[in-house]
PDB file of N, CA and C in Angstrom:
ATOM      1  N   UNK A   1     126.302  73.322 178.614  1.00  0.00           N
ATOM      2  CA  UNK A   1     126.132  72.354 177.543  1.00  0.00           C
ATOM      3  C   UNK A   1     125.699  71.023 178.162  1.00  0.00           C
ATOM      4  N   UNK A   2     124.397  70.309 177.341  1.00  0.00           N
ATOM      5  CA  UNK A   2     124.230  68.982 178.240  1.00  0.00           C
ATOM      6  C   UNK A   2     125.207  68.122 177.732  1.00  0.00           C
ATOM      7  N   UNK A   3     124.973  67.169 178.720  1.00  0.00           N
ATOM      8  CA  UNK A   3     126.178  66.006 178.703  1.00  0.00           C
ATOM      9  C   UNK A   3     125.348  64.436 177.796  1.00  0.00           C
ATOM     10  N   UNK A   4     126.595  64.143 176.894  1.00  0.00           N
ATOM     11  CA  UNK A   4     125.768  62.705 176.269  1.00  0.00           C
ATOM     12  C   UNK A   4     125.875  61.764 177.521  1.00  0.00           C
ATOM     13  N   UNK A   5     124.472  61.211 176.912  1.00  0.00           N
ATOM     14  CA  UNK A   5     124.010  60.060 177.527  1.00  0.00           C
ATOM     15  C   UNK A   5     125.107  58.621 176.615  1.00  0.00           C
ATOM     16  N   UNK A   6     125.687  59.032 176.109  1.00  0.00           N
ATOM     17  CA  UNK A   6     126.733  57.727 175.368  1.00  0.00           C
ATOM     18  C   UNK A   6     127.834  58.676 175.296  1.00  0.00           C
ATOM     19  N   UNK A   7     128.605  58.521 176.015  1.00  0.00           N
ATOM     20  CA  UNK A   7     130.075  59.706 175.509  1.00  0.00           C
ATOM     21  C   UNK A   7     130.756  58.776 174.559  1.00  0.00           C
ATOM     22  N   UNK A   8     130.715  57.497 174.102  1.00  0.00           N
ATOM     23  CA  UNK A   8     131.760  57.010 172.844  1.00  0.00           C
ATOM     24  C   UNK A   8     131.339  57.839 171.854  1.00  0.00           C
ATOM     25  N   UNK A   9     132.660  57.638 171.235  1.00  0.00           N
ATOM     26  CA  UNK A   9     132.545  58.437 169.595  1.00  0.00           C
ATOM     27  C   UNK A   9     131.439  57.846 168.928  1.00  0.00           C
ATOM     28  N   UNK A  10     130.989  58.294 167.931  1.00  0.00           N
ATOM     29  CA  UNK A  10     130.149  58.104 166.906  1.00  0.00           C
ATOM     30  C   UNK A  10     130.609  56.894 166.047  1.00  0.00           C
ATOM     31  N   UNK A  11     132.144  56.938 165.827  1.00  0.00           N
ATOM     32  CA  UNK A  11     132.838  55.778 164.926  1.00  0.00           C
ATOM     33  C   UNK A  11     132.809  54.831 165.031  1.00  0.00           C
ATOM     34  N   UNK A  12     133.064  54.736 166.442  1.00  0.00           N
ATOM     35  CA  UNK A  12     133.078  53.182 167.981  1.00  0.00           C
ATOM     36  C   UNK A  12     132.229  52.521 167.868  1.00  0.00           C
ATOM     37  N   UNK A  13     130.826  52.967 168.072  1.00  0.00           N
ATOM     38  CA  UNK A  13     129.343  52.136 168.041  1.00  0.00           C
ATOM     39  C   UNK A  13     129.247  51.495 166.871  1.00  0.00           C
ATOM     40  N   UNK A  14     128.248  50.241 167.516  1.00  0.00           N
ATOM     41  CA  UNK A  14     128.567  49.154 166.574  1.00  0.00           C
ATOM     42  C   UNK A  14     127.058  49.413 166.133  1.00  0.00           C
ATOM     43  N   UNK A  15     127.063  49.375 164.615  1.00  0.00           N
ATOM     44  CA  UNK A  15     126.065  49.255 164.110  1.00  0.00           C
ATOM     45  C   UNK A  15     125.486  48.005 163.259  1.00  0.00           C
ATOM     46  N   UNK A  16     124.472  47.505 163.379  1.00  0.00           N
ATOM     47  CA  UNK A  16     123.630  46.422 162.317  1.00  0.00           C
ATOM     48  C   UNK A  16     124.291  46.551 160.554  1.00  0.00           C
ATOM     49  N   UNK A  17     124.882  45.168 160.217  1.00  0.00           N
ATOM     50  CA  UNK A  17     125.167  45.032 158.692  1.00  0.00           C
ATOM     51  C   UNK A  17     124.151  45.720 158.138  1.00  0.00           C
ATOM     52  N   UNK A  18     124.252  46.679 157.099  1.00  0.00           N
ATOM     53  CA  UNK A  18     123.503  46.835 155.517  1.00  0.00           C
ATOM     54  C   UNK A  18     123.044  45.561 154.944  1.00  0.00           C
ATOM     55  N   UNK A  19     121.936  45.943 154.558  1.00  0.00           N
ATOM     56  CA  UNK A  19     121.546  45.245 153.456  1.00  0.00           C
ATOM     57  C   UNK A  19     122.341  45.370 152.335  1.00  0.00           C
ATOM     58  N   UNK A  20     122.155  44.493 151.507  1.00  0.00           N
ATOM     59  CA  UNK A  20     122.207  44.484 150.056  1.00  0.00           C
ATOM     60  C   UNK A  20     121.372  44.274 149.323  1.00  0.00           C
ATOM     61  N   UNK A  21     121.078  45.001 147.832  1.00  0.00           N
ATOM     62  CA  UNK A  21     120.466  45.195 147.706  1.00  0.00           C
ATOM     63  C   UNK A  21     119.827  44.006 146.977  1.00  0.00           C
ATOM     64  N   UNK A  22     120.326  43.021 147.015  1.00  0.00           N
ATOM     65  CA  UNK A  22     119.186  41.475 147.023  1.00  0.00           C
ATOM     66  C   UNK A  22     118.493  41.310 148.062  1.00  0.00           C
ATOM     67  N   UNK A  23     119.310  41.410 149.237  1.00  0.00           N
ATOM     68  CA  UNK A  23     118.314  41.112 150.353  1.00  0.00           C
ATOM     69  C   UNK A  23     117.160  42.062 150.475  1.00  0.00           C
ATOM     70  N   UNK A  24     117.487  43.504 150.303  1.00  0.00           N
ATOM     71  CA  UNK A  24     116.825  44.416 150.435  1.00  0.00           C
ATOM     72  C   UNK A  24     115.205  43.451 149.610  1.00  0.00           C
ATOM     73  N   UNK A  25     115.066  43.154 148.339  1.00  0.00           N
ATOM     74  CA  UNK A  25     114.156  42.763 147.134  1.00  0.00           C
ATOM     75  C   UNK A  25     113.824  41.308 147.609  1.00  0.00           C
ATOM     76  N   UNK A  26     114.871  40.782 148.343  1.00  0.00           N
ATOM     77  CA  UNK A  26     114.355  39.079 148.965  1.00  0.00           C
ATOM     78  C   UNK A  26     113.131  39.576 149.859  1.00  0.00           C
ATOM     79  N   UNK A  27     113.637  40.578 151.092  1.00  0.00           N
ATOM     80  CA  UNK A  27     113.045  40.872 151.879  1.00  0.00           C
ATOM     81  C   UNK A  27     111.169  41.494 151.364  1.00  0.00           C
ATOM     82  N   UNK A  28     111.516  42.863 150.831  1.00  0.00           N
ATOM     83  CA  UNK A  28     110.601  43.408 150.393  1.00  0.00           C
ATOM     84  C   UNK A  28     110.475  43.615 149.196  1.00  0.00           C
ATOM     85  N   UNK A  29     109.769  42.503 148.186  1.00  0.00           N
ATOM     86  CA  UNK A  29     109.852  42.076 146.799  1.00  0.00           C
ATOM     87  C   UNK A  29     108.309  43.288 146.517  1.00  0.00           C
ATOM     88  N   UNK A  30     108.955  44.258 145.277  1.00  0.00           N
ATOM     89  CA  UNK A  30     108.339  45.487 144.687  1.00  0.00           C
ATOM     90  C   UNK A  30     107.015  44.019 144.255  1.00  0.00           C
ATOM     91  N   UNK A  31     105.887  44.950 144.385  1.00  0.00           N
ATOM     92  CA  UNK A  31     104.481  44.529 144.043  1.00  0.00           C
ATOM     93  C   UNK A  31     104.194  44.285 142.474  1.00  0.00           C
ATOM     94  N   UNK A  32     103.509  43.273 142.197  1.00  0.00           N
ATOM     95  CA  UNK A  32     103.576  43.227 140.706  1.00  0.00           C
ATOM     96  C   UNK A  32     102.404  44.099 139.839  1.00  0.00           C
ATOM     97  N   UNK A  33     102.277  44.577 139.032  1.00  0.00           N
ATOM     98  CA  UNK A  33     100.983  45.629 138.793  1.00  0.00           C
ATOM     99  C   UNK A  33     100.111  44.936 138.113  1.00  0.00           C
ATOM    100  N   UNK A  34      98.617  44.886 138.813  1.00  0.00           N
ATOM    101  CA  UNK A  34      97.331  44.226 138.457  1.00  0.00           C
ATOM    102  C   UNK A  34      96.788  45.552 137.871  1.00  0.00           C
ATOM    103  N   UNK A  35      96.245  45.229 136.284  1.00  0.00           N
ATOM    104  CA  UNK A  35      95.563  46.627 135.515  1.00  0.00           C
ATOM    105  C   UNK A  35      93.694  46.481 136.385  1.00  0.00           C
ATOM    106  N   UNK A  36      93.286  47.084 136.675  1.00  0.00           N
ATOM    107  CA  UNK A  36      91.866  46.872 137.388  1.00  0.00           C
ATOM    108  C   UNK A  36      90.994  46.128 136.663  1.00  0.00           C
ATOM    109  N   UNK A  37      90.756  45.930 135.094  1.00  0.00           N
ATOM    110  CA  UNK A  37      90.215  44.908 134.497  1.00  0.00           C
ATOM    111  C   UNK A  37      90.837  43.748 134.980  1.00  0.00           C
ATOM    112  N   UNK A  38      91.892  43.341 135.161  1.00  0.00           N
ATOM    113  CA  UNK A  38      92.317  41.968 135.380  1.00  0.00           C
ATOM    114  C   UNK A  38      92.212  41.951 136.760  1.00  0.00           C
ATOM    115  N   UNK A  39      92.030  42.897 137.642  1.00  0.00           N
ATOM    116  CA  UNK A  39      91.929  42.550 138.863  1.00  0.00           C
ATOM    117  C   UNK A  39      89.992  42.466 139.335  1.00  0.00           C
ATOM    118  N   UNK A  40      89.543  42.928 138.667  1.00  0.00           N
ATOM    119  CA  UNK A  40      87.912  42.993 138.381  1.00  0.00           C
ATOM    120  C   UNK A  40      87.436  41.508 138.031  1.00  0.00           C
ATOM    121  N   UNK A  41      88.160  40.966 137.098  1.00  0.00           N
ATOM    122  CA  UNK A  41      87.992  39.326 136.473  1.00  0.00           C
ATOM    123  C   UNK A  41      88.273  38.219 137.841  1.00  0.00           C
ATOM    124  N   UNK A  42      89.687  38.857 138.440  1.00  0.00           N
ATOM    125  CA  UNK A  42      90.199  37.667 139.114  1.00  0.00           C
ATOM    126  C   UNK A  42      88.807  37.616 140.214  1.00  0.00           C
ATOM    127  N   UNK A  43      88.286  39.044 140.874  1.00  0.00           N
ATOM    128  CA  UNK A  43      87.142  38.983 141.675  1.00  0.00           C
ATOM    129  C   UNK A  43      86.012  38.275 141.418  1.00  0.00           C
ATOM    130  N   UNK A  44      86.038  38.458 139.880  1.00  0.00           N
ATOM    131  CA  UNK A  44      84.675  37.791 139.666  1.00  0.00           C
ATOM    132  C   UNK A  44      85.003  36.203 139.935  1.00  0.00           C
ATOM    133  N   UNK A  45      85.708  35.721 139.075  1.00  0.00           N
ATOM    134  CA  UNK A  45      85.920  34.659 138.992  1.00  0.00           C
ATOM    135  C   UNK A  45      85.961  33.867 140.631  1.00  0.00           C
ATOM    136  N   UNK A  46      86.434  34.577 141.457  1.00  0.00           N
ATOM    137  CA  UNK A  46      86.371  34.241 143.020  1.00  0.00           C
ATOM    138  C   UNK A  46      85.018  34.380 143.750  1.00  0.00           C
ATOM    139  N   UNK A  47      84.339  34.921 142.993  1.00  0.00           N
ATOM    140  CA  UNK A  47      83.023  35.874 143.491  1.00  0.00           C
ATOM    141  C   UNK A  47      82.086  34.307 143.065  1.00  0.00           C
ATOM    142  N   UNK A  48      81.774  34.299 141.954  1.00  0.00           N
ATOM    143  CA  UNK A  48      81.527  32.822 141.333  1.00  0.00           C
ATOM    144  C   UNK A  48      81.755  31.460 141.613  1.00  0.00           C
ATOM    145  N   UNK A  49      83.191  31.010 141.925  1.00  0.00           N
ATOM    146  CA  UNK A  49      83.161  29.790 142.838  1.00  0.00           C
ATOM    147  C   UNK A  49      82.647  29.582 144.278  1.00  0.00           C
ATOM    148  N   UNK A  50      82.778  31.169 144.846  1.00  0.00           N
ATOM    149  CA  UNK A  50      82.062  31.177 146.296  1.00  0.00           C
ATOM    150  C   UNK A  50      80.685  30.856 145.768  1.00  0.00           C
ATOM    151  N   UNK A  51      79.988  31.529 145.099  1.00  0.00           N
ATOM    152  CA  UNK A  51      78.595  31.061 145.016  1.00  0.00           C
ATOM    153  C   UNK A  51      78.299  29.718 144.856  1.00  0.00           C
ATOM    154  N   UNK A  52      78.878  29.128 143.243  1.00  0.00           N
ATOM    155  CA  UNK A  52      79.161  27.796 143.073  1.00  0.00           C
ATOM    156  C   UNK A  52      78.988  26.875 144.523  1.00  0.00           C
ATOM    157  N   UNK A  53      79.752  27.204 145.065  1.00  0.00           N
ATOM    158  CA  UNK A  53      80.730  26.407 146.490  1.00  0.00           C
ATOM    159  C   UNK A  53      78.862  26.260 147.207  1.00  0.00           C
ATOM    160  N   UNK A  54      78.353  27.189 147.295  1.00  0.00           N
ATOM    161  CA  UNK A  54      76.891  27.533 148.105  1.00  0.00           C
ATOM    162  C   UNK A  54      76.036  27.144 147.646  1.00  0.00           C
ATOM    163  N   UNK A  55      76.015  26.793 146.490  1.00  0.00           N
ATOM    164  CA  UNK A  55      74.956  26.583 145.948  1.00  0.00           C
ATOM    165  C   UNK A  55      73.586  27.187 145.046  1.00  0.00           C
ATOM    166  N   UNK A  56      74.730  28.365 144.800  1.00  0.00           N
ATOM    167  CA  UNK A  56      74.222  29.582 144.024  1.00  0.00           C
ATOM    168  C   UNK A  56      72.852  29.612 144.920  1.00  0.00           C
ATOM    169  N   UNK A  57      72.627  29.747 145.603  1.00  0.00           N
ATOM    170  CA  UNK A  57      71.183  30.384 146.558  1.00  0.00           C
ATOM    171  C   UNK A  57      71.522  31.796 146.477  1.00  0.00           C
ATOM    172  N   UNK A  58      70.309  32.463 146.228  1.00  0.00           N
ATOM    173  CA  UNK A  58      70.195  33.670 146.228  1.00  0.00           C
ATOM    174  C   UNK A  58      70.295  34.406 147.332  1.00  0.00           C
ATOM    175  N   UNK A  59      70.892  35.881 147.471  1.00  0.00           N
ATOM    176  CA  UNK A  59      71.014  36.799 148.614  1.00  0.00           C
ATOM    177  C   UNK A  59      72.283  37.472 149.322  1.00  0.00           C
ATOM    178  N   UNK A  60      73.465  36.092 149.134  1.00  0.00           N
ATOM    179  CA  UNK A  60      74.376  36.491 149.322  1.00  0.00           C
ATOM    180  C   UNK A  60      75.359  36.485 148.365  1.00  0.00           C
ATOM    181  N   UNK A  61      75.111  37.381 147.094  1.00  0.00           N
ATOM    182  CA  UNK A  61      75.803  37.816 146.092  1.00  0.00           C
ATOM    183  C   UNK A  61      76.895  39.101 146.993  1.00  0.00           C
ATOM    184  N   UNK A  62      76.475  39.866 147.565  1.00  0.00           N
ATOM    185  CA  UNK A  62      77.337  40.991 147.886  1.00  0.00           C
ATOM    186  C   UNK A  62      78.500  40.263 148.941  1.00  0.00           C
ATOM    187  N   UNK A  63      78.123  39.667 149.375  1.00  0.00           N
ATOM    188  CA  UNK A  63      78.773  39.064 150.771  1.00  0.00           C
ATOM    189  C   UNK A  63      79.789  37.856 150.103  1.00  0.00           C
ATOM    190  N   UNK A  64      79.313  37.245 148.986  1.00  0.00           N
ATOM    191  CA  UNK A  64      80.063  36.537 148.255  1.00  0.00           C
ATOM    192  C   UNK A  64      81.408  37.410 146.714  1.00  0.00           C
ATOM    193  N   UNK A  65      80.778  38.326 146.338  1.00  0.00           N
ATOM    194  CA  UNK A  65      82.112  39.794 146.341  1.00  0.00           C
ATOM    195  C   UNK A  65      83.137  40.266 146.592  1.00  0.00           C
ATOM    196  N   UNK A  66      82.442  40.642 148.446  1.00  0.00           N
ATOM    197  CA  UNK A  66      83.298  41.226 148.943  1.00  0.00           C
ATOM    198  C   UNK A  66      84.176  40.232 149.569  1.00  0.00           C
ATOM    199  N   UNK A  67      83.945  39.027 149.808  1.00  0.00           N
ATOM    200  CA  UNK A  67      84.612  38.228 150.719  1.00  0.00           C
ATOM    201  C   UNK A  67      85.953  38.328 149.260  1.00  0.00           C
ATOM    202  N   UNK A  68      85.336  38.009 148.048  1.00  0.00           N
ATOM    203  CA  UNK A  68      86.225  37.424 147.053  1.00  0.00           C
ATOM    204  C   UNK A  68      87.250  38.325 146.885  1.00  0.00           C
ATOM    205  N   UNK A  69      87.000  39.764 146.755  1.00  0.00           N
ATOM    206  CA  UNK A  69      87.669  41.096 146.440  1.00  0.00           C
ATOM    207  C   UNK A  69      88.813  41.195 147.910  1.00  0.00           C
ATOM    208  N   UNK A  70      88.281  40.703 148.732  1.00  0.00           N
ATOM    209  CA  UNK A  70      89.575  40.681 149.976  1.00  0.00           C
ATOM    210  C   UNK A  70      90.472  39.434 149.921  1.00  0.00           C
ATOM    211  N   UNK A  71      90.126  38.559 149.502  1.00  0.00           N
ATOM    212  CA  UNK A  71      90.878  37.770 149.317  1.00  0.00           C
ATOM    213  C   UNK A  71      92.023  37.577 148.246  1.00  0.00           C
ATOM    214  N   UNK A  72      91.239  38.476 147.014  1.00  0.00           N
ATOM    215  CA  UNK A  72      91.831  38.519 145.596  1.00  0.00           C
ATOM    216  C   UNK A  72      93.074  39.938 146.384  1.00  0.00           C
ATOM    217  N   UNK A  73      92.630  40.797 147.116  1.00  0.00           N
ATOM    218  CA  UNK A  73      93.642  41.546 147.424  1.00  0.00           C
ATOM    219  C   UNK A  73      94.522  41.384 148.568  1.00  0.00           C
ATOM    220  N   UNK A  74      94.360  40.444 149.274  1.00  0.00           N
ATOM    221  CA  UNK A  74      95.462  39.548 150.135  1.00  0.00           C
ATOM    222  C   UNK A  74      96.469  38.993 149.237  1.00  0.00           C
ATOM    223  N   UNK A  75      95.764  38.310 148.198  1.00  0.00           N
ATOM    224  CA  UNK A  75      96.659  37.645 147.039  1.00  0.00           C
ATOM    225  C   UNK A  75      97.745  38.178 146.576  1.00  0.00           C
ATOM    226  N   UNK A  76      97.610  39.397 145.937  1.00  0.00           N
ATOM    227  CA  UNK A  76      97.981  40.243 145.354  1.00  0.00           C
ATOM    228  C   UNK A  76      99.276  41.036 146.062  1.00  0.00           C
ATOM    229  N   UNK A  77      98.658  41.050 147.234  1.00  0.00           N
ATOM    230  CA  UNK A  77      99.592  41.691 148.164  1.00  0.00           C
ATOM    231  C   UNK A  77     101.189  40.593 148.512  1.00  0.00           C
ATOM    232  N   UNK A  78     100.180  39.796 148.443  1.00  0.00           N
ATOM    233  CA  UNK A  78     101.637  38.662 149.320  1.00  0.00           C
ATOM    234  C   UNK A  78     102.439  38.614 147.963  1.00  0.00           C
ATOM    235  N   UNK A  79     101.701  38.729 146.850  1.00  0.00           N
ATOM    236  CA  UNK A  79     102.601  38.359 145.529  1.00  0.00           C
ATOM    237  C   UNK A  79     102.442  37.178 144.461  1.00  0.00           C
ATOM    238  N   UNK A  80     101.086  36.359 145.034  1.00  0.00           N
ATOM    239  CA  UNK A  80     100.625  35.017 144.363  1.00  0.00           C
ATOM    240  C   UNK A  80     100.352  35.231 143.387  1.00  0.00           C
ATOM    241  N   UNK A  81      99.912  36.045 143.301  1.00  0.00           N
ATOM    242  CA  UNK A  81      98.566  36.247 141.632  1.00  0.00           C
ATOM    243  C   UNK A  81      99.577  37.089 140.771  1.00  0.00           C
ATOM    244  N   UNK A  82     100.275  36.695 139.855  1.00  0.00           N
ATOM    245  CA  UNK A  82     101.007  37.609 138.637  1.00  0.00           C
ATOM    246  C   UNK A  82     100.559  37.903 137.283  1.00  0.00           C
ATOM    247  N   UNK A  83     100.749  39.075 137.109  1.00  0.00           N
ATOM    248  CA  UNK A  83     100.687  39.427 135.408  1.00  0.00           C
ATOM    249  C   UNK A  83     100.035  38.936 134.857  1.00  0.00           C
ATOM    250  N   UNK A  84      99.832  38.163 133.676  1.00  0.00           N
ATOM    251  CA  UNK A  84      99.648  37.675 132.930  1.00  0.00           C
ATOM    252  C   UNK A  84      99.948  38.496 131.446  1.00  0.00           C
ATOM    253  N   UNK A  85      99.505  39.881 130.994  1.00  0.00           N
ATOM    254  CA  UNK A  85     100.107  41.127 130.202  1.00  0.00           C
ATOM    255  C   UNK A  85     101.782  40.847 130.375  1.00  0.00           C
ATOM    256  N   UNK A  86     101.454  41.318 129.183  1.00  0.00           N
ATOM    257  CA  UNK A  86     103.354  42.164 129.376  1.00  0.00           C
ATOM    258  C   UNK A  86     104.216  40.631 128.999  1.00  0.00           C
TER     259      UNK A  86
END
């Protein structure tokens, strides 16, 4: 039979406090739900001031998009941008 590498009991060892389950939701706060129309708008609307910002010159519509659509989903992620429904 091999031999433990920790012979204390199982009971003995000290383990890290539990969460609770506030902290648990402080910590990792559940995502708020964007319906894809409202998350389609918030892009545009970001998509649009980037241009605005440029000077609406033509060409970099896609590049002004996608920049907006990553940003609108950084947003989203951290938790800035809420609901508005419901």
């Amino acid at each position: 039979m091999p031999r433990e590498k920790n012979p204390e009991p199982a009971s003995s060892r000290k383990r890290a406090p539990r969460k609770t389950a506030v902290e648990a939701e402080v910590l990792n706060p559940a995502p708020s739900f964007v319906d894809p129309e409202q998350r389609a708008e918030l892009i545009a609307r970001a998509a649009y001031f980037r241009a605005q910002n440029r000077g609406f010159e033509p060409g970099d519509e896609l590049s002004d998009w996608l920049a907006a659509e990553a940003e609108v989903d950084a947003e989203l992620l951290r938790g800035a941008v809420r609901s508005t429904s419901g």
